[in-house]
Protein backbone atom coordinates (compact mmCIF):
# COMPACT_ATOMS: atom_id res chain seq x y z
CA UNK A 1 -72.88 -91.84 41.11
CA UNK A 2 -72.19 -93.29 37.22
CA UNK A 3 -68.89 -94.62 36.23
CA UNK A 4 -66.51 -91.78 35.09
CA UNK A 5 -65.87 -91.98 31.40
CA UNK A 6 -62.35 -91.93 29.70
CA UNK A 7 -62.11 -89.95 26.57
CA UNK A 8 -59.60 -90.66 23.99
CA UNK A 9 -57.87 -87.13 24.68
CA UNK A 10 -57.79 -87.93 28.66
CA UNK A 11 -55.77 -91.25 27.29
CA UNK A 12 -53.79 -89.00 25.01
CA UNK A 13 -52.49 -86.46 27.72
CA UNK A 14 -52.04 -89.22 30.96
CA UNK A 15 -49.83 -90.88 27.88
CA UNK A 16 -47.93 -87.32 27.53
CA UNK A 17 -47.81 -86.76 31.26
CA UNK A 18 -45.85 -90.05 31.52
CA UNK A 19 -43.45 -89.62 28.54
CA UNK A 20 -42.82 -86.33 30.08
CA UNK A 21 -42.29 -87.51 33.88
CA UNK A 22 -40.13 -90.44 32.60
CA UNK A 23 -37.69 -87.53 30.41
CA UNK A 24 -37.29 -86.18 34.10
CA UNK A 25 -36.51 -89.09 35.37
CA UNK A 26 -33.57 -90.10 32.33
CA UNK A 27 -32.11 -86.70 32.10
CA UNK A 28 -31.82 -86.55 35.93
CA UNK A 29 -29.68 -89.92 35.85
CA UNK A 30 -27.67 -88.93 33.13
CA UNK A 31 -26.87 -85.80 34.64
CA UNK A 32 -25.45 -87.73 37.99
CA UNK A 33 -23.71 -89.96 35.89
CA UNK A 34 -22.24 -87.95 33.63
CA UNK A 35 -21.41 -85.56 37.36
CA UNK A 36 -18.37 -87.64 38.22
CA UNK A 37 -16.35 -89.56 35.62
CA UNK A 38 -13.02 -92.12 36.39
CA UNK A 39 -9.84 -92.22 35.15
CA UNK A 40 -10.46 -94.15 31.96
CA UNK A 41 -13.12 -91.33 31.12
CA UNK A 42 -11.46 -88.03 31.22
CA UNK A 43 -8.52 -89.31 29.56
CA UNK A 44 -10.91 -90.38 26.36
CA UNK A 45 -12.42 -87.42 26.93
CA UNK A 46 -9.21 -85.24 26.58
CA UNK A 47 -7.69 -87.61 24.55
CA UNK A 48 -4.66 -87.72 27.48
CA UNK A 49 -2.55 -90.21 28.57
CA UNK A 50 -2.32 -91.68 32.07
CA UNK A 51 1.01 -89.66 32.72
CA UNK A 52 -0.42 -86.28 31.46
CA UNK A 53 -3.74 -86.97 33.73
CA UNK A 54 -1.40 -87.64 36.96
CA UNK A 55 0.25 -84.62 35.95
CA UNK A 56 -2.46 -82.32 35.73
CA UNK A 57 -3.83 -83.96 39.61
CA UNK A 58 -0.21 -83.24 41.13
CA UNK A 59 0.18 -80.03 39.82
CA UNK A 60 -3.61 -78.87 41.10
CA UNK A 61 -4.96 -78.07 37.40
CA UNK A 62 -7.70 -80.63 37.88
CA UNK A 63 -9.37 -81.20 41.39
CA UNK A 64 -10.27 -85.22 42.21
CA UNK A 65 -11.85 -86.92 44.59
CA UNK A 66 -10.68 -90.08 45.95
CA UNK A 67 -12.62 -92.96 47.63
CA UNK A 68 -11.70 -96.59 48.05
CA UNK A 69 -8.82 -95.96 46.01
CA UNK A 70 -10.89 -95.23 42.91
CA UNK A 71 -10.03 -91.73 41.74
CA UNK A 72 -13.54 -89.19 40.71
CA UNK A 73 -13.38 -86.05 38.45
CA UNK A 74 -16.23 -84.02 38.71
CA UNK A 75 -17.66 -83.21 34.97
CA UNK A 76 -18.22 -79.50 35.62
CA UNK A 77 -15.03 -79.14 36.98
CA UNK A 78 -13.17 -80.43 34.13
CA UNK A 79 -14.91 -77.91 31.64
CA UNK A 80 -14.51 -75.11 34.18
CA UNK A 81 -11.04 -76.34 33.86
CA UNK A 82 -11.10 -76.09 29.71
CA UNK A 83 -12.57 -72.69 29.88
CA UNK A 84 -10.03 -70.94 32.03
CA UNK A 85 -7.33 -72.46 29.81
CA UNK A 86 -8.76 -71.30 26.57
CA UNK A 87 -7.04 -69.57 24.14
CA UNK A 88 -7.99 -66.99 21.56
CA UNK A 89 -6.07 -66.01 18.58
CA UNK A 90 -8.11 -63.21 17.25
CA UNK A 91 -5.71 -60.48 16.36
């Protein structure tokens, strides 16, 4: 049995194989951390104060989660929440 021999376009597709495997990998992270967001977060992202984010958590517009006293919003939930409250004003 000889030495197996490498070829420039085995080197070439292990080197896409791993680019493509490590994509997986950073989309899959930023997908569970961009899942559940904290206070500070959704109120950039809705450009809402602290009052009007309490607000829309008492009144059951936006579901939470709480643990350890640190309050979660799921992502999905809050542009499930955008969505339903959409308005057109086609005529």
């Amino acid at each position: 049995m000889g030495t197996p021999i490498i070829t420039q376009a085995d080197l070439d597709q292990f080197k896409e194989d791993v680019i493509n495997e490590l994509r997986l990998l950073m989309a899959k992270e930023k997908n569970l951390k961009t899942r559940w967001l904290k206070n500070k977060e959704v109120k950039k992202m809705l450009q809402i104060s602290h009052s009007t984010l309490q607000t829309l958590r008492a009144n059951g517009t936006l579901s939470y989660t709480k643990v350890g006293g640190i309050i979660y919003y799921d992502g999905e939930e809050i542009e499930k929440m955008m969505e339903e409250n959409k308005i057109s004003n086609r005529v």
